[in-house]
Protein backbone atom coordinates (compact mmCIF):
# COMPACT_ATOMS: atom_id res chain seq x y z
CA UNK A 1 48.67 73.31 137.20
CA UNK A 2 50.78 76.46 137.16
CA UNK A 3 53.13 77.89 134.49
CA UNK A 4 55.24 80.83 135.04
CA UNK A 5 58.18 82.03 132.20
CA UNK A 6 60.36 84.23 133.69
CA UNK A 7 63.65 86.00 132.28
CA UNK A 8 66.60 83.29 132.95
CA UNK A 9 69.63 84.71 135.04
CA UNK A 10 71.95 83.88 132.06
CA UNK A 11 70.21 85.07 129.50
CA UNK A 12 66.79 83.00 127.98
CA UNK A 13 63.71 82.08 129.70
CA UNK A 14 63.49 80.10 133.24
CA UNK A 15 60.08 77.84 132.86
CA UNK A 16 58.60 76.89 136.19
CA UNK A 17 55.61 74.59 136.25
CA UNK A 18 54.00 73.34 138.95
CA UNK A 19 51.47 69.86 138.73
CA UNK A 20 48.73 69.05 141.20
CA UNK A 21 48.47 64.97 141.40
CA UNK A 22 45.92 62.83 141.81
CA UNK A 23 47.25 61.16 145.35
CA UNK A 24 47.26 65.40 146.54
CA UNK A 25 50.82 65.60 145.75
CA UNK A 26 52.70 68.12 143.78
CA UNK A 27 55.44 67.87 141.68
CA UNK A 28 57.33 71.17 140.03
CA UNK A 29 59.85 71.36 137.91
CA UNK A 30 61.91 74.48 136.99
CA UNK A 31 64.41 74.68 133.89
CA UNK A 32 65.78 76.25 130.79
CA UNK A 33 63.29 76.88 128.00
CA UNK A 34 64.96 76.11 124.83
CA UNK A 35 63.78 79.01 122.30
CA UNK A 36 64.69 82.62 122.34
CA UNK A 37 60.87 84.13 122.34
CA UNK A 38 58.76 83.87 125.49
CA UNK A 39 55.97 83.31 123.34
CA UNK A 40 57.28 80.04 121.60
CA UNK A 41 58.51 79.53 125.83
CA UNK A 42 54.98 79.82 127.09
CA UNK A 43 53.76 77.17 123.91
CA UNK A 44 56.49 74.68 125.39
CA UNK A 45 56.09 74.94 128.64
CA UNK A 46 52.26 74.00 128.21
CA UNK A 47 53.18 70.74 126.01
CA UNK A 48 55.60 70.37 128.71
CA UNK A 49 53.36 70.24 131.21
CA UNK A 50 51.26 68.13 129.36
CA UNK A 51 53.68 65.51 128.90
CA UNK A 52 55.05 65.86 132.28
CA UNK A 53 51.29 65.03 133.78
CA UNK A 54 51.14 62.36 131.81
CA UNK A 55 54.35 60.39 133.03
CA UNK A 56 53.60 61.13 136.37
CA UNK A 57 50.10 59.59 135.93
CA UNK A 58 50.73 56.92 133.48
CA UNK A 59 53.99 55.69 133.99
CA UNK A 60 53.32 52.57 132.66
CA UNK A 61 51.39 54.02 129.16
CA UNK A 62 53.83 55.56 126.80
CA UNK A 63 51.72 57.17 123.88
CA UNK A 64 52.99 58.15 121.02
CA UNK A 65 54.16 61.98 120.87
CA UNK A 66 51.76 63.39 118.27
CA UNK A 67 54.40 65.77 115.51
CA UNK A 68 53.22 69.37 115.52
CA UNK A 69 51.52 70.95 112.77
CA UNK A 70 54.07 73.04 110.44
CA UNK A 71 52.90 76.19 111.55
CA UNK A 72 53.62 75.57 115.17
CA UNK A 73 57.24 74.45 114.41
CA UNK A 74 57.59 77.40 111.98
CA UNK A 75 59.18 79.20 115.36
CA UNK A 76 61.15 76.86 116.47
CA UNK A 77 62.67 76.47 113.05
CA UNK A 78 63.10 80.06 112.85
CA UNK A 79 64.38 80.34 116.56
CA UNK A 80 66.63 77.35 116.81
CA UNK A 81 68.20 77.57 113.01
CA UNK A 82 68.05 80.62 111.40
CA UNK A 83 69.06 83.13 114.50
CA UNK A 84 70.83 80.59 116.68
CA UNK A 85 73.08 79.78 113.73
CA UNK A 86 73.24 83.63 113.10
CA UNK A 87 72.40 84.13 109.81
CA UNK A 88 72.53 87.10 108.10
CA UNK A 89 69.31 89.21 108.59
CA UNK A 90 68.34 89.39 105.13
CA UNK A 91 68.29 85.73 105.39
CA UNK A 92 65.95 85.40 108.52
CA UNK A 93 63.84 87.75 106.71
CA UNK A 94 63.54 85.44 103.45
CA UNK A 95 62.41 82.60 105.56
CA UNK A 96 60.10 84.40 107.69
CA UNK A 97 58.38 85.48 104.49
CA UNK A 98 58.03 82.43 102.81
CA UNK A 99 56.52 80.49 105.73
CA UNK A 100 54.32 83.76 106.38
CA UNK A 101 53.38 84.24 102.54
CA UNK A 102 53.97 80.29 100.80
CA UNK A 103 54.11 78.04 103.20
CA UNK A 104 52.18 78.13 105.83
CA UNK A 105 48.72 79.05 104.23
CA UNK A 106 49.14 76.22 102.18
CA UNK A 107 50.38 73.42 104.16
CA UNK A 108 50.26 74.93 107.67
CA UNK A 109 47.71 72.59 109.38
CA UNK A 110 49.56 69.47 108.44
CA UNK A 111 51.60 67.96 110.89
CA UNK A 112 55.18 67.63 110.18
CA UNK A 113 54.60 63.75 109.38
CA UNK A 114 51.87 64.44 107.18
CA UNK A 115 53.66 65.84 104.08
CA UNK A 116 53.59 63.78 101.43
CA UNK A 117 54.79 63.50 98.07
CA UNK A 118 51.31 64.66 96.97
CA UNK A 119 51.55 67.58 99.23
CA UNK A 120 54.41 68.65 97.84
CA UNK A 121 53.42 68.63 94.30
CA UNK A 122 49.48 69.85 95.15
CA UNK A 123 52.22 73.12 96.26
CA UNK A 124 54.26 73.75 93.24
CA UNK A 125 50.97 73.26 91.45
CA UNK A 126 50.09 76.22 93.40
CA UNK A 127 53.09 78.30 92.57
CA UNK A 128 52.88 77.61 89.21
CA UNK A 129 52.48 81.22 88.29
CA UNK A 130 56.66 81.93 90.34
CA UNK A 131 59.46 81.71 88.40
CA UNK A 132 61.35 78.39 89.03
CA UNK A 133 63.79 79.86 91.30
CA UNK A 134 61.27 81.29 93.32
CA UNK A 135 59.64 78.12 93.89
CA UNK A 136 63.27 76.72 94.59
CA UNK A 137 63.70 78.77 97.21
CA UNK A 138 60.31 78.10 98.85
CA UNK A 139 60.93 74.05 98.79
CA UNK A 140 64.39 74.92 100.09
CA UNK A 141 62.76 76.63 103.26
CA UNK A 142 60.60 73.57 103.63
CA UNK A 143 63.03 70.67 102.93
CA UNK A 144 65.47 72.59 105.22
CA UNK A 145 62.78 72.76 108.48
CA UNK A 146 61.62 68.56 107.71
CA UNK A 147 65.22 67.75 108.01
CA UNK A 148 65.51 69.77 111.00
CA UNK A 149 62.56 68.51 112.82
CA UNK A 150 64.39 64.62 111.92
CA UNK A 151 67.74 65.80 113.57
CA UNK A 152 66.02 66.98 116.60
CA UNK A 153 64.01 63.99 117.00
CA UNK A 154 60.63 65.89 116.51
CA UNK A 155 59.92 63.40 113.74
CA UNK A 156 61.58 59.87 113.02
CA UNK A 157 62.85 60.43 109.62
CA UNK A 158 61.89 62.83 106.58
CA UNK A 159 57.96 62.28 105.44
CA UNK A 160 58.60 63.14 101.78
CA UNK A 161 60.72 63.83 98.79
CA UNK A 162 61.25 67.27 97.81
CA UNK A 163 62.65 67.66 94.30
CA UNK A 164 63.58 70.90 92.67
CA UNK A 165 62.44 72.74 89.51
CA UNK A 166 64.92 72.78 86.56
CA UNK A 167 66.08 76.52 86.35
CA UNK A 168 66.77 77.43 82.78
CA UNK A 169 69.91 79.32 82.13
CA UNK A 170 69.69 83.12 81.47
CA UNK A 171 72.22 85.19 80.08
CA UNK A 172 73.61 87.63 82.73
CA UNK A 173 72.81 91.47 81.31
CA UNK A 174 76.38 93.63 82.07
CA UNK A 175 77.99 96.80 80.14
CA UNK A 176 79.84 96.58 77.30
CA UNK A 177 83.21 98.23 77.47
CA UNK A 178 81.93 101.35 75.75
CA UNK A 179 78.53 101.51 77.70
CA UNK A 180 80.38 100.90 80.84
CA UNK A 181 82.80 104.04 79.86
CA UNK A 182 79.88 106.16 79.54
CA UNK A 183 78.35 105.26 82.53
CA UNK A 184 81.35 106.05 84.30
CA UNK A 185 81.72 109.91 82.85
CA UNK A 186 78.54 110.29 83.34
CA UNK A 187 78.15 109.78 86.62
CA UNK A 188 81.39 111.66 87.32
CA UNK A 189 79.32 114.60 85.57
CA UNK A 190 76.54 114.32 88.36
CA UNK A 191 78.88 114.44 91.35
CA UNK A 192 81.86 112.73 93.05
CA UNK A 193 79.75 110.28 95.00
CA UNK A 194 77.95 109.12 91.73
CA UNK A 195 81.31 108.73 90.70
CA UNK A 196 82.71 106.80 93.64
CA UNK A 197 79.54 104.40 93.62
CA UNK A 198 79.75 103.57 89.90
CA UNK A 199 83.32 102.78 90.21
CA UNK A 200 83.08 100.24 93.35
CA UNK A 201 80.45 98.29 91.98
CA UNK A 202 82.33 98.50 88.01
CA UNK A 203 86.14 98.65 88.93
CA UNK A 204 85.73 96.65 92.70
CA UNK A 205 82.69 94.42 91.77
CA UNK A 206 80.98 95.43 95.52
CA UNK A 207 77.25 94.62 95.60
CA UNK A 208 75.26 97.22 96.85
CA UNK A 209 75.24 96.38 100.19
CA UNK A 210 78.66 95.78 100.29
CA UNK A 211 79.28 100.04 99.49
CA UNK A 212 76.55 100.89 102.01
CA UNK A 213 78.74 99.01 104.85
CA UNK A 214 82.02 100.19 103.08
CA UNK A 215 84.52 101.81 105.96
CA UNK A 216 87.66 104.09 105.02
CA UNK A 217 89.52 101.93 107.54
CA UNK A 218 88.72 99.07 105.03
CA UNK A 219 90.77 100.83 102.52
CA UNK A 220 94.87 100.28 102.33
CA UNK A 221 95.69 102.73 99.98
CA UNK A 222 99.60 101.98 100.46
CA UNK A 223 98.73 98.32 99.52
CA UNK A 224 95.93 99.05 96.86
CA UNK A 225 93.41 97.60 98.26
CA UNK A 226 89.98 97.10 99.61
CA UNK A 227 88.91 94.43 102.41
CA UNK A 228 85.32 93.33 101.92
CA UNK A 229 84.32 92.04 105.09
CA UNK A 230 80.79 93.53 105.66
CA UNK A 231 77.07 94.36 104.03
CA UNK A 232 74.49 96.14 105.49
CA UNK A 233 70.57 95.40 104.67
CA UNK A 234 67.77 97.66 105.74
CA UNK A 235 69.87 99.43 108.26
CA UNK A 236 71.68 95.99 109.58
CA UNK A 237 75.53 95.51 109.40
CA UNK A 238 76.35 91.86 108.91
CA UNK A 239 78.72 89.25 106.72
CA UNK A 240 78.78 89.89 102.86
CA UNK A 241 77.02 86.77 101.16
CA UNK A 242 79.04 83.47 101.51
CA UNK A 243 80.15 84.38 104.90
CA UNK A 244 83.50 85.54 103.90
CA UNK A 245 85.81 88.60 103.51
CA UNK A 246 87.79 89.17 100.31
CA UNK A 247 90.55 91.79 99.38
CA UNK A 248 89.89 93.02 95.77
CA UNK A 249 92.67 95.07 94.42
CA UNK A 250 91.98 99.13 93.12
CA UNK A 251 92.09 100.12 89.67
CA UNK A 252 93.81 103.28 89.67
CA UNK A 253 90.90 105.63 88.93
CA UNK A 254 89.04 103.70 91.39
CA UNK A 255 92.10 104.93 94.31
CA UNK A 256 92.06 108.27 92.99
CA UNK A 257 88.40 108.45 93.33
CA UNK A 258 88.64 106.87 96.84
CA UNK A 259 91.60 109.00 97.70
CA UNK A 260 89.21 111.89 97.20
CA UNK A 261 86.11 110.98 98.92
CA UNK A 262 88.23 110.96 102.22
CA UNK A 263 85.98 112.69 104.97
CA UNK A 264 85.57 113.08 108.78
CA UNK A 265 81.94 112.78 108.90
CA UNK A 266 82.25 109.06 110.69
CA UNK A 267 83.62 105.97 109.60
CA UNK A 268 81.65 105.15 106.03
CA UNK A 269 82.99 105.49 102.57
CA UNK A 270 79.62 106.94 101.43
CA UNK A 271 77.45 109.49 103.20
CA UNK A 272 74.77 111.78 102.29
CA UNK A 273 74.31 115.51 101.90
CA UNK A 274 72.40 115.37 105.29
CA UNK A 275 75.48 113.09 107.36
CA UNK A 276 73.69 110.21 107.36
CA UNK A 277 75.07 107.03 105.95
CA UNK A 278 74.32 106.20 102.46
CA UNK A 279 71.06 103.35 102.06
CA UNK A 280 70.56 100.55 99.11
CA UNK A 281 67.65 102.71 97.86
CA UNK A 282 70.37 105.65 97.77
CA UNK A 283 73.02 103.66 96.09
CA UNK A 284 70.00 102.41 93.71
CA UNK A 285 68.64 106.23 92.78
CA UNK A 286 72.53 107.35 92.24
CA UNK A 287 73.47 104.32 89.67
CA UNK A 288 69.77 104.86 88.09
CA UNK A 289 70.27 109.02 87.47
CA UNK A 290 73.92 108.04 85.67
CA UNK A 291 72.17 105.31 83.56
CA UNK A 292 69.68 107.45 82.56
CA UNK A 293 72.38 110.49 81.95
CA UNK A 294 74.30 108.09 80.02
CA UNK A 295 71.28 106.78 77.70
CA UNK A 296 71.74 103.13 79.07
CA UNK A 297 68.79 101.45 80.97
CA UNK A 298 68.50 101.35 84.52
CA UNK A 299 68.90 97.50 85.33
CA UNK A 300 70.36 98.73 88.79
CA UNK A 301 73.26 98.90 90.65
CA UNK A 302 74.15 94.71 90.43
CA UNK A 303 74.42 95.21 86.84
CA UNK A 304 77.75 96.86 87.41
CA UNK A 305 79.13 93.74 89.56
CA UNK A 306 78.01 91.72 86.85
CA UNK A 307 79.74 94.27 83.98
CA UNK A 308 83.07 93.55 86.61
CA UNK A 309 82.68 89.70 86.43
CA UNK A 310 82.34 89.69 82.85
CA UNK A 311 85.06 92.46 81.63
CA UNK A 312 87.64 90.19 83.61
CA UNK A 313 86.14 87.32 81.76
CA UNK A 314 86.74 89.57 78.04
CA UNK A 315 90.30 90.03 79.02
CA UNK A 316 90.90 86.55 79.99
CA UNK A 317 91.17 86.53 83.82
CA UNK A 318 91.34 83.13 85.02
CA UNK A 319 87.39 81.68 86.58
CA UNK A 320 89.10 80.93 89.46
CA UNK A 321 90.86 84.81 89.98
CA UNK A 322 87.37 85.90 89.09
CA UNK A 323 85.67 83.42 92.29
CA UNK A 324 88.29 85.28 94.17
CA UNK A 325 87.55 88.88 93.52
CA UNK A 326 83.76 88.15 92.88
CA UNK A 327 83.42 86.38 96.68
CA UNK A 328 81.60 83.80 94.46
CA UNK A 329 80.78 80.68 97.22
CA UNK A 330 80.32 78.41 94.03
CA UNK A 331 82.10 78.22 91.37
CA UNK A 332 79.52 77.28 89.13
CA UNK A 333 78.35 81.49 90.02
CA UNK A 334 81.53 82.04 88.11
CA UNK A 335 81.08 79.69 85.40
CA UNK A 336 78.66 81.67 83.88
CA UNK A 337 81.10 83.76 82.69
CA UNK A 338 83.34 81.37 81.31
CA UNK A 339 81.67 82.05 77.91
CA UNK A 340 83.19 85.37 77.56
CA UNK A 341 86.83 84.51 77.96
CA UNK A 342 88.13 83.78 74.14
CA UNK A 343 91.54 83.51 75.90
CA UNK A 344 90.43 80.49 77.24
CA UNK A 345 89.02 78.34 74.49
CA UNK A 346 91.77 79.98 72.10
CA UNK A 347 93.87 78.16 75.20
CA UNK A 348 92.29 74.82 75.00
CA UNK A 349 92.45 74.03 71.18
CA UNK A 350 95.78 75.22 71.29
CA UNK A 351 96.06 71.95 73.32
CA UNK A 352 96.05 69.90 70.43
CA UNK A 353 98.35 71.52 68.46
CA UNK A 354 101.10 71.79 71.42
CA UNK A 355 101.19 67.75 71.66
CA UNK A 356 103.58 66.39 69.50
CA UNK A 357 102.96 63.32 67.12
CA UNK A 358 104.49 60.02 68.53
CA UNK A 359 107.64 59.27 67.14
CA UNK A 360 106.52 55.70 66.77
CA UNK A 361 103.15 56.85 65.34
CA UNK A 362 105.50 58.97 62.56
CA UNK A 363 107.83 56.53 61.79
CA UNK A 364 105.08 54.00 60.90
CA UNK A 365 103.28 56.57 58.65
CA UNK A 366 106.68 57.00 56.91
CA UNK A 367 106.92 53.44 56.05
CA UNK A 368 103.59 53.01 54.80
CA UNK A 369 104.00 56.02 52.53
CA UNK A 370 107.14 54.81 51.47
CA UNK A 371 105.69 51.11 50.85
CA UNK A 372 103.03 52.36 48.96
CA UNK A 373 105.16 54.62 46.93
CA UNK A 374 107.14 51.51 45.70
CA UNK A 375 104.51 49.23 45.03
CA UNK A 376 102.81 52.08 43.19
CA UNK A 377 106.01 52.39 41.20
């Protein structure tokens, strides 16, 4: 038997294997590998071969194909879902972790029909000391790659249950309208890019990737506006979360301030002293030096998307205006900030005062009083 993976004319891996039969025959058979890596290529074209020998031998026996263990599908889930659908990076990199860090140590050498109910709980029981979302996102990863492994006929149909941890509720941290205000003159105090970062993440609601991967073109200062359509992570330009661009219209500080960070020094928004393009760690040290200038604590740059959520909450934006200018998937994201509009309860018991009182509902009340006012008499 003879294996060669070589680089596919169309892009891909080209698996030729060659079997030596019993009767001195030989049979070969040359086609597409279906993962990206020659590694996980080399691992298929041996189970290939395998099965292939088999057949060929035993046509008339057709064992059962034995499910492989989670950490030799971990690839293939990897390969096949997370970069063939092209997910963003920082997503890739989540799920590589958790099978790397979570997963696989724990429940690596079972095979993908082994997972039980108990396996599952033996590994929150292990994660006990994560936060609840944490764990979340770990059984995510996992119920994600079983259901995966039934829709590609690996395995005949899902082996467990996977049920989620109740996450509590936490109160989202922003700026006041006076802290916010401070921030902002502080950082203007610092420097204009301070300035310019505070105000995209405050006035625009950007997250911090989002002003990393920010390019003048994306600006339409006759329109007033900004077009989010990109985020970068660790050096990697790709889709903002949700997978969608948004247009968020500028405040007029927020224009002015954009209007005068205009440079030739290559297509960004933000750059540093040294040319290069501003990073997340650069975008974290500027919004932590104007916290600290200010006298507010550093809870990072999100804070100020969550201080631009909220204000437009305090001044009674509508949830669904905020989804919009947030680029909130869900609008249960936005939700939590329904709390802070008093325009909007004030709005809903005005309800009951708008509806008038049934005409036939008044009239009868009138009688009655007057009844009773006559017998009382």
């Amino acid at each position: 038997m003879s294996i060669v993976v070589r680089p596919f004319r169309r892009g891909g891996w080209e698996v030729d294997i060659r079997l030596a039969l019993p009767d001195d025959s030989e049979h070969r058979e040359r086609r597409r590998a279906p993962f990206a890596s020659k590694t996980a290529c080399q691992r298929w074209a041996q189970d290939r071969a395998r099965e292939l020998y088999q057949q060929l031998t035993h046509p008339d026996e057709q064992p059962k194909k034995e499910a492989p263990t989670i950490r030799q599908f971990a690839s293939r889930f990897l390969d096949e879902h997370a970069r063939a659908e092209r997910q963003k990076a920082s997503g890739i990199a989540a799920k590589e972790m958790i099978l790397r860090v979570h997963i696989t140590p724990f429940v690596g050498a079972l095979r993908l029909d082994e997972i039980t109910n108990a396996s599952i709980q033996q590994l929150k029981l292990s994660l006990r000391s994560k936060a609840p979302k944490t764990v979340n996102n770990i059984l995510t990863v996992l119920n994600t790659m079983l259901r995966k492994a039934v829709e590609w006929g690996v395995i005949e149909k899902m082996p467990c249950t996977i049920r989620l941890l109740r996450v509590p509720k936490r109160a989202m941290k922003f700026y006041d309208f006076e802290e916010y205000e401070r921030l902002v003159a502080a950082a203007k105090q610092i420097d204009h890019q301070s300035y310019v970062t505070v105000l995209l993440g405050g006035d625009g609601g950007l997250r911090c990737g989002e002003m990393v991967a920010l390019e003048q073109t994306d600006i339409d200062f006759h329109k007033g506006k900004v077009c989010v359509e990109r985020s970068a992570w660790k050096g990697q330009i790709g889709m903002p979360k949700g997978g969608r661009l948004r247009y968020v219209p500028l405040t007029v500080r927020l224009k002015v301030a954009l209007l005068e960070a205009r440079h030739l020094r290559g297509p960004r928004v933000l750059y540093q002293l040294n040319g290069e393009p501003l990073t997340e760690k650069v975008v974290q040290r500027l919004v932590g030096r104007a916290a600290r200038k200010a006298g507010l604590a550093n809870n990072g740059p999100h804070i100020l998307r969550h201080t631009f959520c909220s204000h437009l909450a305090m001044r009674g934006a509508p949830l669904v205006a905020i989804q919009e200018l947030a680029g909130h998937q869900d609008i249960r994201t936005t939700i939590r900030y329904a709390h802070l509009s008093p325009s909007a309860v004030d709005a809903a018991i005005r309800l009951l005062e708008s509806s008038p009182v049934p005409q036939s509902f008044g009239d009868g009340l009138e009688t009655g009083e007057a009844s009773i006012s006559k017998s009382s008499v």
